[in-house]
N, C-alpha and C. Protein backbone atom coordinates (compact mmCIF):
# COMPACT_ATOMS: atom_id res chain seq x y z
N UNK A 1 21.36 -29.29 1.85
CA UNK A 1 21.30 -28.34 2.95
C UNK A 1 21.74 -26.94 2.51
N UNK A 2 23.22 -26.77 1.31
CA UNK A 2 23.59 -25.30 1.22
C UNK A 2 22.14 -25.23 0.40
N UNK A 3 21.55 -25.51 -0.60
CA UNK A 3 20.76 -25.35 -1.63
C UNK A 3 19.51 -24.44 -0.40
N UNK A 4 19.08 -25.25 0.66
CA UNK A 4 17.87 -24.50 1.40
C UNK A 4 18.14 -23.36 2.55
N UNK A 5 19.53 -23.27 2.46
CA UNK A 5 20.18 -22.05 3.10
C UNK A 5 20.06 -21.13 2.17
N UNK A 6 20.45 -20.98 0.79
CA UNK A 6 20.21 -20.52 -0.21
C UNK A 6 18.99 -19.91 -0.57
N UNK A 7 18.09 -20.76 -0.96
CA UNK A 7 16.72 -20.29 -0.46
C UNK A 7 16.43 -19.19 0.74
N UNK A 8 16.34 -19.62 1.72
CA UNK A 8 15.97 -18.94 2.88
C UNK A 8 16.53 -17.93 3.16
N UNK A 9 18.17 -17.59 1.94
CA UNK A 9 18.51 -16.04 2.40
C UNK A 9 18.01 -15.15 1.22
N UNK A 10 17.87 -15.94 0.31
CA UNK A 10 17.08 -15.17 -1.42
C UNK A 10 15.52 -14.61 -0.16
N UNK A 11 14.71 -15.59 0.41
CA UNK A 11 13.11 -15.09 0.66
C UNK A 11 13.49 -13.95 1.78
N UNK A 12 14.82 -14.17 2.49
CA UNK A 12 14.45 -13.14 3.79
C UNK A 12 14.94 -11.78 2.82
N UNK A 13 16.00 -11.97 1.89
CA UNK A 13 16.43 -10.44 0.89
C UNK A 13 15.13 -9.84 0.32
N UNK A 14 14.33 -10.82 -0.29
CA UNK A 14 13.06 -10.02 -1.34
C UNK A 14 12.35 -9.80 0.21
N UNK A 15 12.36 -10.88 1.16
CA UNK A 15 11.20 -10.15 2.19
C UNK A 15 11.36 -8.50 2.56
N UNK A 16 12.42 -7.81 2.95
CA UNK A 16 13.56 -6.69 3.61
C UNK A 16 12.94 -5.91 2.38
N UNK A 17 13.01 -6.22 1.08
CA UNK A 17 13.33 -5.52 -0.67
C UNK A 17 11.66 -4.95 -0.28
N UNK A 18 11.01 -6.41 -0.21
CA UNK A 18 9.42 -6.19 0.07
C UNK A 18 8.92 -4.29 0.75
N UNK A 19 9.32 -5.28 2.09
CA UNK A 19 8.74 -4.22 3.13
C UNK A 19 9.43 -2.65 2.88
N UNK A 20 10.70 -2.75 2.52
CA UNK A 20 10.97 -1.32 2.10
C UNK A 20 10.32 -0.58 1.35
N UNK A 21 10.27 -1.07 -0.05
CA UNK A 21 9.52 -0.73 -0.47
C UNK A 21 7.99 -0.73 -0.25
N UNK A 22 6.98 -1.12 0.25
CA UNK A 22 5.82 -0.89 1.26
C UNK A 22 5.96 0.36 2.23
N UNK A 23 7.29 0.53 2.76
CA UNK A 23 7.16 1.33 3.96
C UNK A 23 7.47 2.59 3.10
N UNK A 24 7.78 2.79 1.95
CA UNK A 24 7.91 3.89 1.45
C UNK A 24 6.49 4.19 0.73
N UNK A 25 5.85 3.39 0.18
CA UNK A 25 4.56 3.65 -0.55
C UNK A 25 3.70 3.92 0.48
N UNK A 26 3.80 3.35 2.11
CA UNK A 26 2.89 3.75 3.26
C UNK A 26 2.91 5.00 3.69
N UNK A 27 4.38 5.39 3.37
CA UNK A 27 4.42 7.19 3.82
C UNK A 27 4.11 7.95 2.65
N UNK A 28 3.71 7.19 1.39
CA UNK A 28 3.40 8.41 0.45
C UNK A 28 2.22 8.68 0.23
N UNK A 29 1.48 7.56 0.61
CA UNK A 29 -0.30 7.60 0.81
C UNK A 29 -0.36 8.27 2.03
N UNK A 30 0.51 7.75 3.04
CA UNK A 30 -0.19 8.69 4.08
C UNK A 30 -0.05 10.37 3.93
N UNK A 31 1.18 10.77 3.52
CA UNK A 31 1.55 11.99 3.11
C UNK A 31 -0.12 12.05 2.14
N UNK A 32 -0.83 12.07 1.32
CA UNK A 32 -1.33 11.91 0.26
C UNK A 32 -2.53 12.09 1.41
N UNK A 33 -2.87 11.12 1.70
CA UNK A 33 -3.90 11.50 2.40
C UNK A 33 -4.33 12.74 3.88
N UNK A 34 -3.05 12.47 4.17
CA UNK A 34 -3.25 13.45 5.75
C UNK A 34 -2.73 14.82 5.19
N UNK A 35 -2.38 15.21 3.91
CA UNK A 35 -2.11 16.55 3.88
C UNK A 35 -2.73 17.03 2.70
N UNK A 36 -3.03 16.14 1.49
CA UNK A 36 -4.28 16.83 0.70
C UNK A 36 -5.40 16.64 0.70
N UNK A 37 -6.06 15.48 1.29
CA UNK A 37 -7.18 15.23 1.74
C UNK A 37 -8.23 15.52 2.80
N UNK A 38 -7.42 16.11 3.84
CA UNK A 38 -7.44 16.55 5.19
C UNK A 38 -8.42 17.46 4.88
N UNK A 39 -8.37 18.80 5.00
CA UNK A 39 -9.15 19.70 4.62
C UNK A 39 -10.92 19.18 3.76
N UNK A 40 -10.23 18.97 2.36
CA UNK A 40 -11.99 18.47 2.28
C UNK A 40 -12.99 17.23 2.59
N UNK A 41 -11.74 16.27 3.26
CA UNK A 41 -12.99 15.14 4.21
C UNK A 41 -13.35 15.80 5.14
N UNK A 42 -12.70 16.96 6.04
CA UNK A 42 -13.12 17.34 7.35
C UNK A 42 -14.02 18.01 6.87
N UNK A 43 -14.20 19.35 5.70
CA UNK A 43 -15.51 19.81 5.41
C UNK A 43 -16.43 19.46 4.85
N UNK A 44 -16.37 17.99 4.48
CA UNK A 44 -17.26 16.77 3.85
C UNK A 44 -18.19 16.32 5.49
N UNK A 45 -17.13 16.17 6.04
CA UNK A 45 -17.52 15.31 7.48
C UNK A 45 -18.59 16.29 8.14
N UNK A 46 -18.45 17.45 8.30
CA UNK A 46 -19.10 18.81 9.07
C UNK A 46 -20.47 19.15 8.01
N UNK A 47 -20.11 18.93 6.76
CA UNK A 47 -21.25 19.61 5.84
C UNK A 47 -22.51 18.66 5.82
N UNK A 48 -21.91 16.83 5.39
CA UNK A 48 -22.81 15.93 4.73
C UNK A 48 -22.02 14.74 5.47
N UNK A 49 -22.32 14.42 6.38
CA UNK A 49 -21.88 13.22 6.41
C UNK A 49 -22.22 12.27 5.65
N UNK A 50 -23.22 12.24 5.01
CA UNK A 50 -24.27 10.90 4.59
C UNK A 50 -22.77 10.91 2.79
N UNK A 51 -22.35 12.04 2.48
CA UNK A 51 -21.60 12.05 1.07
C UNK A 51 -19.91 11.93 2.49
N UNK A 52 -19.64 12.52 2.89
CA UNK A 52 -18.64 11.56 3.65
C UNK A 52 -18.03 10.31 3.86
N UNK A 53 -19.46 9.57 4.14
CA UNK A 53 -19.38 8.14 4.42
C UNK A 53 -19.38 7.56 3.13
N UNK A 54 -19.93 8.30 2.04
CA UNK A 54 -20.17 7.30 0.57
C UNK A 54 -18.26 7.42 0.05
N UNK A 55 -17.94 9.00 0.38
CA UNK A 55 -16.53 8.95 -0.13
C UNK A 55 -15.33 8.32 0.89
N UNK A 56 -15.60 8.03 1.95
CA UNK A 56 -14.40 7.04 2.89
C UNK A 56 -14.50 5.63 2.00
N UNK A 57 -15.79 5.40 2.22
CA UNK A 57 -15.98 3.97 1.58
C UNK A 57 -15.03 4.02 0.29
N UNK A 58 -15.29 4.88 -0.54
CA UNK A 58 -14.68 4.75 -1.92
C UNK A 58 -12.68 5.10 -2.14
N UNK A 59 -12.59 5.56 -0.87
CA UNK A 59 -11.34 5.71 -0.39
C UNK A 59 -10.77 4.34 0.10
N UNK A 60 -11.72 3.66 0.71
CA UNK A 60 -10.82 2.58 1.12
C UNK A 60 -11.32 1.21 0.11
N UNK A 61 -12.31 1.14 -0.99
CA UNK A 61 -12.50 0.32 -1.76
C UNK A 61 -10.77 0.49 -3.09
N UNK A 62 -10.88 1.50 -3.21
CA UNK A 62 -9.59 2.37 -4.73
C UNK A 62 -8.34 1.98 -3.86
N UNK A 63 -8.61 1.85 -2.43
CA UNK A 63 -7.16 1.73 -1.61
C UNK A 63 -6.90 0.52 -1.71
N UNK A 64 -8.05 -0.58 -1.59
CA UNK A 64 -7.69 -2.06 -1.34
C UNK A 64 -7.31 -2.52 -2.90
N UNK A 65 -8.06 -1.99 -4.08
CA UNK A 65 -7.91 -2.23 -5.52
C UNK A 65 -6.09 -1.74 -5.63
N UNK A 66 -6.11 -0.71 -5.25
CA UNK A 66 -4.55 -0.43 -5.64
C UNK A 66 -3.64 -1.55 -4.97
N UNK A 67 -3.61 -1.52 -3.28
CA UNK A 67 -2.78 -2.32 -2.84
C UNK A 67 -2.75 -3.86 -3.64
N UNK A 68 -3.93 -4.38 -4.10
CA UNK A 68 -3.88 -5.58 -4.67
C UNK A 68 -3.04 -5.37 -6.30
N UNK A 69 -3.45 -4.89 -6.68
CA UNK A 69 -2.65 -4.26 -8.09
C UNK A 69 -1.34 -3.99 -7.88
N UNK A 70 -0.75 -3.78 -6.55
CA UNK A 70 0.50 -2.89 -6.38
C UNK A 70 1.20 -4.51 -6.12
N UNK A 71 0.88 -5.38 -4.88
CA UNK A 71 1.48 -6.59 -4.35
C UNK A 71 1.69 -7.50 -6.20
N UNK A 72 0.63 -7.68 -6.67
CA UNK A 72 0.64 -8.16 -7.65
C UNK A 72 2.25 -8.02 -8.70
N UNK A 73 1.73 -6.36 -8.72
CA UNK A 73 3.32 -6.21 -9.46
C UNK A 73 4.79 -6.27 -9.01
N UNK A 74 4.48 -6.30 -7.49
CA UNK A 74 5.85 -6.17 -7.03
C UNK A 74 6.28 -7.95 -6.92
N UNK A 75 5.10 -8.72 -6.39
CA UNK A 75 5.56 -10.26 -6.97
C UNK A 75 6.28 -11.02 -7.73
N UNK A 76 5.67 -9.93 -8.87
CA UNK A 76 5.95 -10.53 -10.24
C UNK A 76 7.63 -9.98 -10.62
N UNK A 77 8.15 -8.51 -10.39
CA UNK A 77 9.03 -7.95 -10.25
C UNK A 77 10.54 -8.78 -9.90
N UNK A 78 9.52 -8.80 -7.82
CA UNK A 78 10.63 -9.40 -7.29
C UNK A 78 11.30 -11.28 -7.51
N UNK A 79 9.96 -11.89 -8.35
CA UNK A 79 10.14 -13.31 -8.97
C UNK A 79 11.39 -13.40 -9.76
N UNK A 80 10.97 -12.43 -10.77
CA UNK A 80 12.00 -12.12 -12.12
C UNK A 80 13.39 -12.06 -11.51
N UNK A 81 13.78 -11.47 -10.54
CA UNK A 81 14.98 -10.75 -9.86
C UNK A 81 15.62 -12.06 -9.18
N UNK A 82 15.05 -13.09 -8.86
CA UNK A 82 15.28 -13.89 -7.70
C UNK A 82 15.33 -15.35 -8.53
């Protein structure tokens, strides 16, 4: 029983370790996106949409590749630690 108490306070620490770190990488993309990006998607959006839509797409394809690359390493990180 102490052994799975044990456990369960190691997964809720890396869970907390997790999300902090997430909630800091969420405000740096968003910073990243809503303040240097801003400007030329909106004159992307007004000029060409048709090159708009090809570059959102490629914004959120490089976004999902990173996040998977990013969880990956922090896994492996927070394994080592625990």
């Amino acid at each position: 029983m102490a052994h799975s108490n044990k456990q369960a306070s190691l997964f809720g620490k890396a869970f907390w370790e997790e999300l902090a770190v997430y909630g800091i990488l969420v405000g740096a993309y968003l910073f990243f996106v809503l303040r240097i990006l801003d400007r030329p998607l909106a004159g992307l959006f007004h000029a060409h949409r048709a090159y708009y839509a090809a570059a959102a797409l490629l914004l959120i394809l490089f976004q999902g590749i990173a996040l998977d690359l990013l969880t990956t390493l922090l896994v492996r990180i927070f394994r080592r630690r625990s």
